[in-house]
N, C-alpha and C. Protein backbone atom coordinates (compact mmCIF):
# COMPACT_ATOMS: atom_id res chain seq x y z
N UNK A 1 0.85 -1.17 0.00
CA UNK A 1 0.00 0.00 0.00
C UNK A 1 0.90 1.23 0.00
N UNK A 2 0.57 2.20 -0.84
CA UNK A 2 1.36 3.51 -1.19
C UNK A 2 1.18 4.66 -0.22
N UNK A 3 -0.42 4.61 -0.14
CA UNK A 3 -0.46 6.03 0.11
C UNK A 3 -0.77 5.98 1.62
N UNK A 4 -0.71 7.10 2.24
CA UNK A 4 -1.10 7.14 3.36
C UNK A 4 -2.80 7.59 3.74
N UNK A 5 -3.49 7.97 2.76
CA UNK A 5 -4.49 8.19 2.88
C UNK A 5 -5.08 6.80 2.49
N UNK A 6 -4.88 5.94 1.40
CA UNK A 6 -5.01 4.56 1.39
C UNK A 6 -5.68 3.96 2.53
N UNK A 7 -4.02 3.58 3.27
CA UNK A 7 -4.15 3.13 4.89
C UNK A 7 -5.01 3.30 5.75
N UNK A 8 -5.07 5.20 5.92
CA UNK A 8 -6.24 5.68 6.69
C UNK A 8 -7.51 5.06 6.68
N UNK A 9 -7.90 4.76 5.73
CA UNK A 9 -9.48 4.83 5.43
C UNK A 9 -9.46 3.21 5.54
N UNK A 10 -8.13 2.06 4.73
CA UNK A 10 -8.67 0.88 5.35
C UNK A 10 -8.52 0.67 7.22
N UNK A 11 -7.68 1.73 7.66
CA UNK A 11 -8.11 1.16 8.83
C UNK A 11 -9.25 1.75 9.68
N UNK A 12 -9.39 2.38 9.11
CA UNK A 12 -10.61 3.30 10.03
C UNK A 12 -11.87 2.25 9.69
N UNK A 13 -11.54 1.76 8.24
CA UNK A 13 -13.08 0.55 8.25
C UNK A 13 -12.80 -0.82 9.00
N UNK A 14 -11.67 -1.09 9.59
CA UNK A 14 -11.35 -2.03 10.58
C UNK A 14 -12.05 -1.85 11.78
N UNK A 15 -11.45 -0.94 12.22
CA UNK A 15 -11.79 -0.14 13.53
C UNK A 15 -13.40 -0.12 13.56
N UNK A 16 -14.29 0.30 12.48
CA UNK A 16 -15.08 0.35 12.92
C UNK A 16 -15.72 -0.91 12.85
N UNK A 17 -15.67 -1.71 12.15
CA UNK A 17 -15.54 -3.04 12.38
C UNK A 17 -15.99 -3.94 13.19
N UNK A 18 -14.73 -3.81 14.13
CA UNK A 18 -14.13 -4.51 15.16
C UNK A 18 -14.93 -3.51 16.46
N UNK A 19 -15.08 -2.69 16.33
CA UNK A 19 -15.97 -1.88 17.54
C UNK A 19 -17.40 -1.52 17.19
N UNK A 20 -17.50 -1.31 16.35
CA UNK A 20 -19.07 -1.18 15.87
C UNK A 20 -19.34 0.18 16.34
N UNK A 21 -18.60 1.53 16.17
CA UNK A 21 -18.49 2.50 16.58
C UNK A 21 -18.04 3.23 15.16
N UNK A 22 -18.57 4.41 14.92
CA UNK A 22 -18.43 5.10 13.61
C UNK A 22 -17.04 6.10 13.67
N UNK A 23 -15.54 6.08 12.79
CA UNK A 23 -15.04 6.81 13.27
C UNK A 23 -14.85 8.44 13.21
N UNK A 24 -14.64 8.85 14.43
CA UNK A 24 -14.94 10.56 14.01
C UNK A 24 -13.99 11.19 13.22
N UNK A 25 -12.99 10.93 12.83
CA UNK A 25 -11.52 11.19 12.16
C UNK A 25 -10.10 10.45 12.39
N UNK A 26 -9.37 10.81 11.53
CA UNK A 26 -8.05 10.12 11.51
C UNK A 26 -7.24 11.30 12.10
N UNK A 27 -6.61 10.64 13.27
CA UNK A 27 -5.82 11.63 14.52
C UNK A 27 -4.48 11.67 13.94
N UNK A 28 -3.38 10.31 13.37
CA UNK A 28 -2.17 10.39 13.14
C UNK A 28 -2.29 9.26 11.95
N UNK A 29 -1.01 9.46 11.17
CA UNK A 29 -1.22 8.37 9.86
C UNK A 29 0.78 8.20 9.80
N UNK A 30 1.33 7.25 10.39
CA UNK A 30 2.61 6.88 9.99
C UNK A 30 2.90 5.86 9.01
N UNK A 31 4.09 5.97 8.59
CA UNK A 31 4.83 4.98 7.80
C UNK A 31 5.55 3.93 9.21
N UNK A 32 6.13 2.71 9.11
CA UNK A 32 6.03 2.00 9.58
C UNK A 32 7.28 0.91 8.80
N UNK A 33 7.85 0.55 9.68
CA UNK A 33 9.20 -0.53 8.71
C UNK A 33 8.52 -1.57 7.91
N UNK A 34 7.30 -2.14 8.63
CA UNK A 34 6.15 -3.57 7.72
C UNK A 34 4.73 -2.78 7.16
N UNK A 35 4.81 -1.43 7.49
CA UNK A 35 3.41 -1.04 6.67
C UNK A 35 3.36 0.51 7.38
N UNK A 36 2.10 0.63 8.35
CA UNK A 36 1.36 1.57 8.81
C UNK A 36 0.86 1.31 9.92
N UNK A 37 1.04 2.54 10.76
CA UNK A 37 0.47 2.94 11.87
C UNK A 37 -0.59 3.86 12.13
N UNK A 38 -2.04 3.80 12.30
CA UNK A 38 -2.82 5.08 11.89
C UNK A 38 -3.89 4.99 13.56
N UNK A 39 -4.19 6.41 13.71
CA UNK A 39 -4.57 6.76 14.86
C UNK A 39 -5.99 6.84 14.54
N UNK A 40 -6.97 6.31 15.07
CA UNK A 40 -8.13 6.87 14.82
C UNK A 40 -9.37 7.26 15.72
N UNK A 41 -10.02 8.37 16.00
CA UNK A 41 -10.84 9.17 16.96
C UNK A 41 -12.45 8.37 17.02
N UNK A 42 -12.93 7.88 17.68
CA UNK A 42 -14.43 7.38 17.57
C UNK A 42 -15.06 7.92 19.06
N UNK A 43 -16.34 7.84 19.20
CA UNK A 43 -17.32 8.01 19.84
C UNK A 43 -17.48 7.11 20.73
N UNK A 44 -17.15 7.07 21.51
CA UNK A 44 -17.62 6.06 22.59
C UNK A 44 -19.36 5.41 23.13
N UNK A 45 -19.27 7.34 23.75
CA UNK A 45 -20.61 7.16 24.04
C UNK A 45 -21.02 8.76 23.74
N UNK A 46 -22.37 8.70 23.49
CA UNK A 46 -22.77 10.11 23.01
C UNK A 46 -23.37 10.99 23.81
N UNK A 47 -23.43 12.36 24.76
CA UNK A 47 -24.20 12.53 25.69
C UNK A 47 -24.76 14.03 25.20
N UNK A 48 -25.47 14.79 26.38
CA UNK A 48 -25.84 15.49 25.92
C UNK A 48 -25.48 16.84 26.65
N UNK A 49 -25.03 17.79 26.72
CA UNK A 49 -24.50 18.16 25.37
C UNK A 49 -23.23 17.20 24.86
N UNK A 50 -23.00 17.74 23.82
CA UNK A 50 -21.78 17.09 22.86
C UNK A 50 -20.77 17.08 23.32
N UNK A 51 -20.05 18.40 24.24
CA UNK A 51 -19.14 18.30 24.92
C UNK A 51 -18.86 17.35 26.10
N UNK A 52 -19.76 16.71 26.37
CA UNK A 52 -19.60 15.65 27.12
C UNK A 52 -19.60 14.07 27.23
N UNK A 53 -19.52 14.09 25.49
CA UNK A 53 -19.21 12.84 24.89
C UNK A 53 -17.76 11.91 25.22
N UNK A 54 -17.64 10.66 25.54
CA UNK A 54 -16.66 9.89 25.97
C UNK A 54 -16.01 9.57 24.48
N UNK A 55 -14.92 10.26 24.43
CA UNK A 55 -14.32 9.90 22.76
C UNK A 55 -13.35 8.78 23.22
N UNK A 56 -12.71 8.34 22.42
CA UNK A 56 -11.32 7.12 22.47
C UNK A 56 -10.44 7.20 21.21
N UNK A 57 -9.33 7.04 21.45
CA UNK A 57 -8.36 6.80 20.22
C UNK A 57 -7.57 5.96 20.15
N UNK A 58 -7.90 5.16 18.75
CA UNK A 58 -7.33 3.75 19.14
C UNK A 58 -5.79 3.92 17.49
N UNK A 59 -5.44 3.22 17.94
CA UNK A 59 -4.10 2.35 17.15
C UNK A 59 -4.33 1.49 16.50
N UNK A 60 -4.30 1.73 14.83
CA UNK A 60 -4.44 0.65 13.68
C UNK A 60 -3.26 0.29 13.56
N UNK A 61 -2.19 -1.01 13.58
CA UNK A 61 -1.14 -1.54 12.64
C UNK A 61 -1.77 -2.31 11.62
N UNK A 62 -1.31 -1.81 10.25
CA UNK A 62 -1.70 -2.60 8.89
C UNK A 62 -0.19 -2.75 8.66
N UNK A 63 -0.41 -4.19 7.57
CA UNK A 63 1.09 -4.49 6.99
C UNK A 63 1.04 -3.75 5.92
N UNK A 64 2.48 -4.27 4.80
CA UNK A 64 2.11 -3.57 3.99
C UNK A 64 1.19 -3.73 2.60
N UNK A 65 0.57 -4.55 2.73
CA UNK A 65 -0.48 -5.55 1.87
C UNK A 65 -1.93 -4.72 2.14
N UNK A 66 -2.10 -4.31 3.23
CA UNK A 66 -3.24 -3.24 3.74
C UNK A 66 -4.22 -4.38 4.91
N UNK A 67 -3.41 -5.39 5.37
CA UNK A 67 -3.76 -6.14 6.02
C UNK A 67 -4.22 -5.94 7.95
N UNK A 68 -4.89 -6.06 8.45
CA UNK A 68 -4.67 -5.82 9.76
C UNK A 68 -3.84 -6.67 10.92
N UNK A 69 -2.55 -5.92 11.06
CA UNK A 69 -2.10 -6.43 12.10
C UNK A 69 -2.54 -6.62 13.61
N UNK A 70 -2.62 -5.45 14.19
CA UNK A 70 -3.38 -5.37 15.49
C UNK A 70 -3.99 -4.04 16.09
N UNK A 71 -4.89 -3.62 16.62
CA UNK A 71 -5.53 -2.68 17.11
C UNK A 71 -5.70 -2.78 18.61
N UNK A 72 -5.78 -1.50 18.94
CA UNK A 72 -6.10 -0.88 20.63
C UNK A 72 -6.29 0.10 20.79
N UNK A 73 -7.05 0.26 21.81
CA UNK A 73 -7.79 1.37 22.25
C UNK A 73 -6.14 2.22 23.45
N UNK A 74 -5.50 3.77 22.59
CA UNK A 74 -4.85 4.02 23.29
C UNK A 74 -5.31 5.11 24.38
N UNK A 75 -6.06 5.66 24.04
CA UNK A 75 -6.74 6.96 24.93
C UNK A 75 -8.31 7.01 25.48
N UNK A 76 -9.06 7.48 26.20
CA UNK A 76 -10.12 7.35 26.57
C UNK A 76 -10.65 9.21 27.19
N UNK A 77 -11.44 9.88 26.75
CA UNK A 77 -11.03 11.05 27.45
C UNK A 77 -13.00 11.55 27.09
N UNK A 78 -13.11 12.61 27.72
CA UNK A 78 -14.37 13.22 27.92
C UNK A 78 -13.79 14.50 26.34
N UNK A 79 -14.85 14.74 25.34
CA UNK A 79 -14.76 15.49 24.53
C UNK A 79 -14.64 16.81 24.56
N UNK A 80 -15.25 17.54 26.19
CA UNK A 80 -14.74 18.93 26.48
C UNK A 80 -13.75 19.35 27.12
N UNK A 81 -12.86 18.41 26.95
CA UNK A 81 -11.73 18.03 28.38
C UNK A 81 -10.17 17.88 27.50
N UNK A 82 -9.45 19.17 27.38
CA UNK A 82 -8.74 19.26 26.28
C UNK A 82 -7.24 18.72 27.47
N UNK A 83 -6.18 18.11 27.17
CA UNK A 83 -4.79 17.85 27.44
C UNK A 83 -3.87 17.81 26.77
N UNK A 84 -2.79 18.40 27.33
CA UNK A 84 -1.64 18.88 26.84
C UNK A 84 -1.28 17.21 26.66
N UNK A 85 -0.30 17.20 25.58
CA UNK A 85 0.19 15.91 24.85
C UNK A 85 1.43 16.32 25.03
């Protein structure tokens, strides 16, 4: 797989997949020595207001075939609740 936008989008249809959660965007998109590493933002849970939605960001590894290596959930955070990285 070439591109990095490629990657993105097959893993974001993994992800949602495998969680059954729609994703809200692609957070980070790396190159990788066997493929790709791509970050992706989903919805946890939805509340009301919006700012108080439980988001998560999980970790796609694809090889370089566009295959899925392994996924995880790396972050967990409230959507009005900004942190320094």
């Amino acid at each position: 797989m070439r591109s990095a936008g490629a990657a993105a989008r097959l893993a974001a249809r993994e992800v949602a997949d495998l969680t059954g959660r729609t994703p809200e965007g692609i957070v980070s998109v790396q190159r990788s020595e066997d493929g790709w590493v791509v970050g992706i933002e989903v919805v946890e849970a939805r509340r009301i207001p919006d700012s108080a939605d439980i988001l998560a960001t999980y970790e796609a590894e694809l090889d370089a075939h566009g295959e899925l290596l392994s996924y995880r959930r790396t972050r967990r955070y409230s959507r009005g609740r900004l942190r320094e990285e």
